[in-house]
N, C-alpha and C. Protein backbone atom coordinates (compact mmCIF):
# COMPACT_ATOMS: atom_id res chain seq x y z
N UNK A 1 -0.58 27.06 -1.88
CA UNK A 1 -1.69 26.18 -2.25
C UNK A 1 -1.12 24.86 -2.78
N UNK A 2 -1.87 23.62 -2.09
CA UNK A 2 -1.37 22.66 -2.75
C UNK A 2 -2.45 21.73 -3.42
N UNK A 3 -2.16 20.93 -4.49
CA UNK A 3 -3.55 20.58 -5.21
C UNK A 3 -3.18 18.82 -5.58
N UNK A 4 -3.96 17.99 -4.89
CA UNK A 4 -3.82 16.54 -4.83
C UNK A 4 -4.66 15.49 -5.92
N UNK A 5 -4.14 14.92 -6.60
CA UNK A 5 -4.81 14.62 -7.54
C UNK A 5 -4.31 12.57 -7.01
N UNK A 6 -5.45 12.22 -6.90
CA UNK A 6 -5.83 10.34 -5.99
C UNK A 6 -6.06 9.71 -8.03
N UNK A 7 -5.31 8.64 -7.86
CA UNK A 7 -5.87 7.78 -9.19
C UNK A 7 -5.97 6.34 -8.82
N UNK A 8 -6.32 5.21 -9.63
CA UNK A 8 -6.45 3.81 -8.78
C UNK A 8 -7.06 3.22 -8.29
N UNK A 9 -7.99 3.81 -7.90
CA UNK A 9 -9.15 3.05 -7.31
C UNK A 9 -9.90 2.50 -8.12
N UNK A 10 -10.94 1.60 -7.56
CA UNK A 10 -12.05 0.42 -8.66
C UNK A 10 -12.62 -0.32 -8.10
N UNK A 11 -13.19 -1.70 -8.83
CA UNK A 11 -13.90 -2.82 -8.80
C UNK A 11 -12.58 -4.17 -8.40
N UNK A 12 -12.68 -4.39 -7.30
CA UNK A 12 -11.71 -6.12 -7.01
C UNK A 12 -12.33 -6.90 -6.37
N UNK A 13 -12.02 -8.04 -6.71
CA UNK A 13 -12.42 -9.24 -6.09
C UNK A 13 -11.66 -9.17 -4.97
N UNK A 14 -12.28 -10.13 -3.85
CA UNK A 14 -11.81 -10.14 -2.82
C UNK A 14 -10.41 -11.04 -2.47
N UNK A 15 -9.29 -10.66 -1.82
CA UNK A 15 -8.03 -11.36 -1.96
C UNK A 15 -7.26 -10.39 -3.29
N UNK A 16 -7.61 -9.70 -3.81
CA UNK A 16 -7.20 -9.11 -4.94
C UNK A 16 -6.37 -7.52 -4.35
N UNK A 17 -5.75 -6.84 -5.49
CA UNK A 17 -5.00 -5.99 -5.23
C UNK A 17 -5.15 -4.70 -5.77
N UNK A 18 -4.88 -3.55 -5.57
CA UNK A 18 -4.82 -2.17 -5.95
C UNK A 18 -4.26 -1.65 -5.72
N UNK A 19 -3.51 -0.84 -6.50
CA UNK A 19 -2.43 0.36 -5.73
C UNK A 19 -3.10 1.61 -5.97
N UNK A 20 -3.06 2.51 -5.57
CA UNK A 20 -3.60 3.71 -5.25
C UNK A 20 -2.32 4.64 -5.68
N UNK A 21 -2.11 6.26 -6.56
CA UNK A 21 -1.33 7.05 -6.15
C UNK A 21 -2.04 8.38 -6.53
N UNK A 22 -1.26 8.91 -5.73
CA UNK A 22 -1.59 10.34 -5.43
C UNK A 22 -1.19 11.67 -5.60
N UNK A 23 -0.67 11.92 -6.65
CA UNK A 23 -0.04 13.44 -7.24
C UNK A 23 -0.08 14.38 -7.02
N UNK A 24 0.77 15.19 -5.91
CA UNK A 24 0.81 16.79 -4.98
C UNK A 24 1.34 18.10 -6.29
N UNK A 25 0.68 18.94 -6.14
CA UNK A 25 1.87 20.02 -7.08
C UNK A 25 1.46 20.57 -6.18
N UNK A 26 2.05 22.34 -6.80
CA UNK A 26 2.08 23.52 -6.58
C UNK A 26 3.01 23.66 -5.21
N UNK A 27 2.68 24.72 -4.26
CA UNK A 27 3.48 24.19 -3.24
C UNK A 27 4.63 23.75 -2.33
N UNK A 28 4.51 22.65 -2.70
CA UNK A 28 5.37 21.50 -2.01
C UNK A 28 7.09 21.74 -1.40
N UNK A 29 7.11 22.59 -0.22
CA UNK A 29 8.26 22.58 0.07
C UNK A 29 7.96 21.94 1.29
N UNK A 30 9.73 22.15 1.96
CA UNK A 30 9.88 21.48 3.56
C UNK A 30 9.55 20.02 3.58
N UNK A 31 9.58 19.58 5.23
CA UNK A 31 9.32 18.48 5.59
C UNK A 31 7.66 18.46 5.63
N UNK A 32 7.03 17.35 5.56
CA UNK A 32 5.30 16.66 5.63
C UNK A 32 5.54 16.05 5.77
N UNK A 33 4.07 15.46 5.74
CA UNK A 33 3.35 14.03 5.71
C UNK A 33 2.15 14.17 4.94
N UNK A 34 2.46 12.94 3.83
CA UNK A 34 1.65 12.51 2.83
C UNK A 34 0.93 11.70 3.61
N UNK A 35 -0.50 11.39 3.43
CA UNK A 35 -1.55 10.02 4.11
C UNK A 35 -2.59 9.52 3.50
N UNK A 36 -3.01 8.78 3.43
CA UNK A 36 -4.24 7.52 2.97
C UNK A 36 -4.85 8.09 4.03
N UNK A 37 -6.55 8.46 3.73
CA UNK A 37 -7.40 8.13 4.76
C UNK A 37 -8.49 7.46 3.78
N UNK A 38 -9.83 7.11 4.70
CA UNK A 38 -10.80 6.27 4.27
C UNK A 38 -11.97 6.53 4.96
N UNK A 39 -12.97 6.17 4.07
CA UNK A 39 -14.36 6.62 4.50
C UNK A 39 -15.08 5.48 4.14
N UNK A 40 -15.94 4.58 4.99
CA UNK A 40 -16.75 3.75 4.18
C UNK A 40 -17.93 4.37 4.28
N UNK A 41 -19.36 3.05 4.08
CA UNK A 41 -20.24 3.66 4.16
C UNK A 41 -21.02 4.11 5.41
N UNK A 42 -21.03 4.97 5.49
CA UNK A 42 -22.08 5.05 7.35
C UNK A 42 -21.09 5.08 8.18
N UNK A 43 -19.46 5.55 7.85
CA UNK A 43 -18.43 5.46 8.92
C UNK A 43 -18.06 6.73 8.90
N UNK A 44 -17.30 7.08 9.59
CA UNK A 44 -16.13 8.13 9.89
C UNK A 44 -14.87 7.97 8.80
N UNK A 45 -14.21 9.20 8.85
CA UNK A 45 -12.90 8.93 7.80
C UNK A 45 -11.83 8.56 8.83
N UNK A 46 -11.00 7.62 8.33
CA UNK A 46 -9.81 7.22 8.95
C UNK A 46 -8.65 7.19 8.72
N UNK A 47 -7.72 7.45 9.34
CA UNK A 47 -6.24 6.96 8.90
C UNK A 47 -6.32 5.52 8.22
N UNK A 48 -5.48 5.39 7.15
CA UNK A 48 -4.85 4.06 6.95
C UNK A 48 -3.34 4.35 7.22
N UNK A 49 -2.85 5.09 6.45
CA UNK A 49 -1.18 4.96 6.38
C UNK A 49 -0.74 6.33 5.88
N UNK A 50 0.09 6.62 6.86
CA UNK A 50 1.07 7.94 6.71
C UNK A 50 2.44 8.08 6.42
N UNK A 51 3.43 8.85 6.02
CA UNK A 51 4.47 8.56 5.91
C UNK A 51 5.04 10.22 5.63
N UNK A 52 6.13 10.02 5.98
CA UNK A 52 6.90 11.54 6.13
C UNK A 52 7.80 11.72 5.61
N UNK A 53 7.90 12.88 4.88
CA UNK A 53 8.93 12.84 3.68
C UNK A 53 10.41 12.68 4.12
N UNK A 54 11.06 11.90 5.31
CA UNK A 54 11.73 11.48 5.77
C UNK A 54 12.00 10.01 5.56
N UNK A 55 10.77 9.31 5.31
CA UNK A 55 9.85 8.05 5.16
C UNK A 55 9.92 7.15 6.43
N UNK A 56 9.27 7.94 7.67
CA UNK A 56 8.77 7.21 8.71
C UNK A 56 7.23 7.02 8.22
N UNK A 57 6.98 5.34 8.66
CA UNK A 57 5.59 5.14 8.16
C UNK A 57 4.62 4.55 9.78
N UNK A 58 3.54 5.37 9.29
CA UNK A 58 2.32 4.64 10.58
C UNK A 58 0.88 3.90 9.76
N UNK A 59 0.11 2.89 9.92
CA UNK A 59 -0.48 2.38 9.85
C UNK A 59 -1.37 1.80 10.55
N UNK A 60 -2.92 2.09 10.10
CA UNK A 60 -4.01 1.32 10.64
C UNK A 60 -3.68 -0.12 11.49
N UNK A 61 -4.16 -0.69 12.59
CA UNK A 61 -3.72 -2.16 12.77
C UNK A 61 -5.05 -2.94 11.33
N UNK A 62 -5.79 -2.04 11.24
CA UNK A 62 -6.67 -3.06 10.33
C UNK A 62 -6.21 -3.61 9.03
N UNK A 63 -4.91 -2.73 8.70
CA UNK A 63 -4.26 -2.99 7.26
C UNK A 63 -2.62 -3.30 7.10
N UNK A 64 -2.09 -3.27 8.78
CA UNK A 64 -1.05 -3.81 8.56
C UNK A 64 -0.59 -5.09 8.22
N UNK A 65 0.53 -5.44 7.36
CA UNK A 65 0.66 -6.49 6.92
C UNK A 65 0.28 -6.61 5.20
N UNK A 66 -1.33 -5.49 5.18
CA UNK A 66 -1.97 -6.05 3.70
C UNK A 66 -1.17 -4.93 3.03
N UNK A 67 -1.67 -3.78 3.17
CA UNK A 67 -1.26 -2.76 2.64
C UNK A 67 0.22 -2.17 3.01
N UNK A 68 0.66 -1.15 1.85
CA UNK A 68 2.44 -0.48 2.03
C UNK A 68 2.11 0.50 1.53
N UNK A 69 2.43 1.68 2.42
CA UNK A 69 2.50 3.36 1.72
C UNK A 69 3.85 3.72 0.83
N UNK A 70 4.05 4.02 -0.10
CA UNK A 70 5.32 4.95 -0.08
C UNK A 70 5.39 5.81 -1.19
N UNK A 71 6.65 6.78 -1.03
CA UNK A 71 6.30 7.86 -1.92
C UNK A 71 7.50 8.27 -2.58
N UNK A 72 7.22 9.24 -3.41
CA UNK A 72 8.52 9.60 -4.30
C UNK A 72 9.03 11.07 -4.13
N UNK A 73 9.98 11.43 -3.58
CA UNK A 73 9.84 13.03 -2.97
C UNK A 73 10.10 13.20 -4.65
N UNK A 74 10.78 13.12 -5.10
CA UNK A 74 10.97 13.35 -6.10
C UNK A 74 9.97 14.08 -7.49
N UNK A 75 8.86 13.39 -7.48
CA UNK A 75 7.67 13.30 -8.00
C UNK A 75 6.70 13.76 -7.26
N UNK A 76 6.67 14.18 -6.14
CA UNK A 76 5.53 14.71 -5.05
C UNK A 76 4.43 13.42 -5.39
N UNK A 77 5.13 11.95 -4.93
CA UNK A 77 3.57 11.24 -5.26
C UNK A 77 3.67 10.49 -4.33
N UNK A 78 2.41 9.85 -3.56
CA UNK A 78 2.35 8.58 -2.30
C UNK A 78 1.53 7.39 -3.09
N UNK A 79 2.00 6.66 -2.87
CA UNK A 79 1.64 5.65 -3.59
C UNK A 79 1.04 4.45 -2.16
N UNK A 80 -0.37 3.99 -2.12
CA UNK A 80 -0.81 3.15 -1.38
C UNK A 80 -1.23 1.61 -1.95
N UNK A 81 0.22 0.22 -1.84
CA UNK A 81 -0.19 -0.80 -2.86
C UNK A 81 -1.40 -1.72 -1.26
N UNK A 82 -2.30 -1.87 -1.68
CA UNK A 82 -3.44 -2.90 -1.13
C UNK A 82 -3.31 -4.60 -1.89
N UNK A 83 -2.96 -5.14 -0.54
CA UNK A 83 -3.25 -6.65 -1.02
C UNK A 83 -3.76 -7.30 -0.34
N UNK A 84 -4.79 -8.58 -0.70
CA UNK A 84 -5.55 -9.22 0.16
C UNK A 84 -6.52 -8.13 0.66
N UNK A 85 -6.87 -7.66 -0.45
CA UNK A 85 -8.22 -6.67 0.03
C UNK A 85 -9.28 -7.78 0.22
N UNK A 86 -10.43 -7.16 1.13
CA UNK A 86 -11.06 -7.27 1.83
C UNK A 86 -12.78 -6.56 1.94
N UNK A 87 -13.96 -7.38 1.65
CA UNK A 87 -15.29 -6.20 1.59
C UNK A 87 -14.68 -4.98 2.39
N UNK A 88 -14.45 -5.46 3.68
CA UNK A 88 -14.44 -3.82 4.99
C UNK A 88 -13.37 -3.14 4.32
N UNK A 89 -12.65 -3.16 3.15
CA UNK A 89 -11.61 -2.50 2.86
C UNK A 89 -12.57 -1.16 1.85
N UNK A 90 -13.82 -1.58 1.41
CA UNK A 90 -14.59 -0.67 0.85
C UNK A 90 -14.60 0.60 1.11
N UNK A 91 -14.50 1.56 0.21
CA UNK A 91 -14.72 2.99 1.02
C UNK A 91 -14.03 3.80 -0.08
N UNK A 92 -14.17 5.17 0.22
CA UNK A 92 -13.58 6.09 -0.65
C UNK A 92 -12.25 6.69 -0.11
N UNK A 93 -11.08 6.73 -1.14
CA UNK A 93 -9.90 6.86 -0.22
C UNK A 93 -9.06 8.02 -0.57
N UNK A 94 -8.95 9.10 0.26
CA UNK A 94 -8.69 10.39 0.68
C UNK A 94 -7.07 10.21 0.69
N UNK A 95 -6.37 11.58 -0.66
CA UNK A 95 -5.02 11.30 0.04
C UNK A 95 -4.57 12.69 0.68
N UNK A 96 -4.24 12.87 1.74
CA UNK A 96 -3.88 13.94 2.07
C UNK A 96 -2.28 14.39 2.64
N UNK A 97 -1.95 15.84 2.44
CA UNK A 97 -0.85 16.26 2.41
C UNK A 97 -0.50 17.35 3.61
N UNK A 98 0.37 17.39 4.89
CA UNK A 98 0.65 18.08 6.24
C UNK A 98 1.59 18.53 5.89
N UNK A 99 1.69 19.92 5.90
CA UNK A 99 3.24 20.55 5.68
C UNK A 99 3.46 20.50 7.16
N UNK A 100 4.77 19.97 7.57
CA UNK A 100 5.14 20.29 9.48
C UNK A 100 4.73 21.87 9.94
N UNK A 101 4.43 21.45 10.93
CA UNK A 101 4.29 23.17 11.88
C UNK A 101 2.97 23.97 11.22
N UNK A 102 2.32 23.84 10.29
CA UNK A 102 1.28 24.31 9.95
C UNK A 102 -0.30 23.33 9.99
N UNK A 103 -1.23 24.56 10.81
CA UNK A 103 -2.54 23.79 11.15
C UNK A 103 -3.30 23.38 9.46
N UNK A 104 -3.35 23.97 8.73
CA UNK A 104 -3.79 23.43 7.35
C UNK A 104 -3.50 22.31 6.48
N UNK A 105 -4.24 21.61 6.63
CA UNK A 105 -3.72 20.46 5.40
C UNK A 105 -4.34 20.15 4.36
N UNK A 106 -4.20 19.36 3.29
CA UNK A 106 -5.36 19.34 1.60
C UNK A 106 -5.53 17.80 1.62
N UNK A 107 -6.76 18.22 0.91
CA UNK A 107 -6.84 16.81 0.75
C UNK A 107 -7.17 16.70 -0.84
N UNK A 108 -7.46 15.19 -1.19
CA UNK A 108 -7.81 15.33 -2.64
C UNK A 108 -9.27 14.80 -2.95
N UNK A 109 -9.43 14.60 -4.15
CA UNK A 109 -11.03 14.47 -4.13
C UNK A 109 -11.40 13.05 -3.80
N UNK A 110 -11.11 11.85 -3.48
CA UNK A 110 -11.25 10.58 -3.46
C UNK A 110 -11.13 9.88 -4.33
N UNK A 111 -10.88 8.47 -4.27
CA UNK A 111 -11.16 7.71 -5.08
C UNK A 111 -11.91 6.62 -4.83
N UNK A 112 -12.66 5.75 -5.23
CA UNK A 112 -13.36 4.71 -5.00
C UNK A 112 -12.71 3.78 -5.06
N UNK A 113 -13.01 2.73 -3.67
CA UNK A 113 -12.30 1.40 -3.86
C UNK A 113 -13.57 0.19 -3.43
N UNK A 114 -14.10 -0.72 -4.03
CA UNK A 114 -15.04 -1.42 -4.27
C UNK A 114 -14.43 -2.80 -4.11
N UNK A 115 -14.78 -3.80 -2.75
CA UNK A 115 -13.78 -5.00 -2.82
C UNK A 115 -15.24 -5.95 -2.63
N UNK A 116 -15.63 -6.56 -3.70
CA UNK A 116 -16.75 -7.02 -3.66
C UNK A 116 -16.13 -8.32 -4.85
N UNK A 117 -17.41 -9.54 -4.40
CA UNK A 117 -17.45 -10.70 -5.59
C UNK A 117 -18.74 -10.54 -6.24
């Protein structure tokens, strides 16, 4: 069992910044992939940014450039910094954890990210 705990999220002005991280216990052996997903309102959830405890990283084209995933094997944490956020960057943001070779993955409870003036 693994149990994901998302902190970071809020209220920003637009052009403004947030980092997001995300705290894995229990668990946590082998190779994964830690990920950002996102939900706005009236949408589907999406990838933003993945990364593998190797630290190969993939990314949304909608956030490359703004946003950087990375993580701490060390600490079991992924850390997502957002800059030049954006209204469409709105949404609630899901961090989730892939152990390789297994169909199950966790997710955590969300966090809110609000990019409004």
């Amino acid at each position: 069992q693994v149990h994901l705990v998302e902190s970071g999220g809020g209220l920003v002005q637009p052009g403004g910044s947030l980092r997001l991280s995300c705290a894995a216990s229990g668990n946590i052996v082998g190779p994964n992939t830690m990920a950002w997903y996102r939900q706005g309102p009236g949408k589907e959830r999406e990838l933003v940014a993945r990364i593998t405890s190797g630290g190969l990283r993939n990314y949304a084209d909608s956030v490359k450039g703004r946003f950087t995933i990375a993580r701490d094997n060390g600490e079991n944490t992924v850390y997502l910094q957002m800059n030049s956020l954006k209204p469409e960057d709105t949404a609630v943001y899901y961090c989730n954890y892939a152990p390789f070779g297994e169909v199950r993955t966790y997710w955590g409870q969300g966090t809110q990210v609000t990019v409004s003036s």
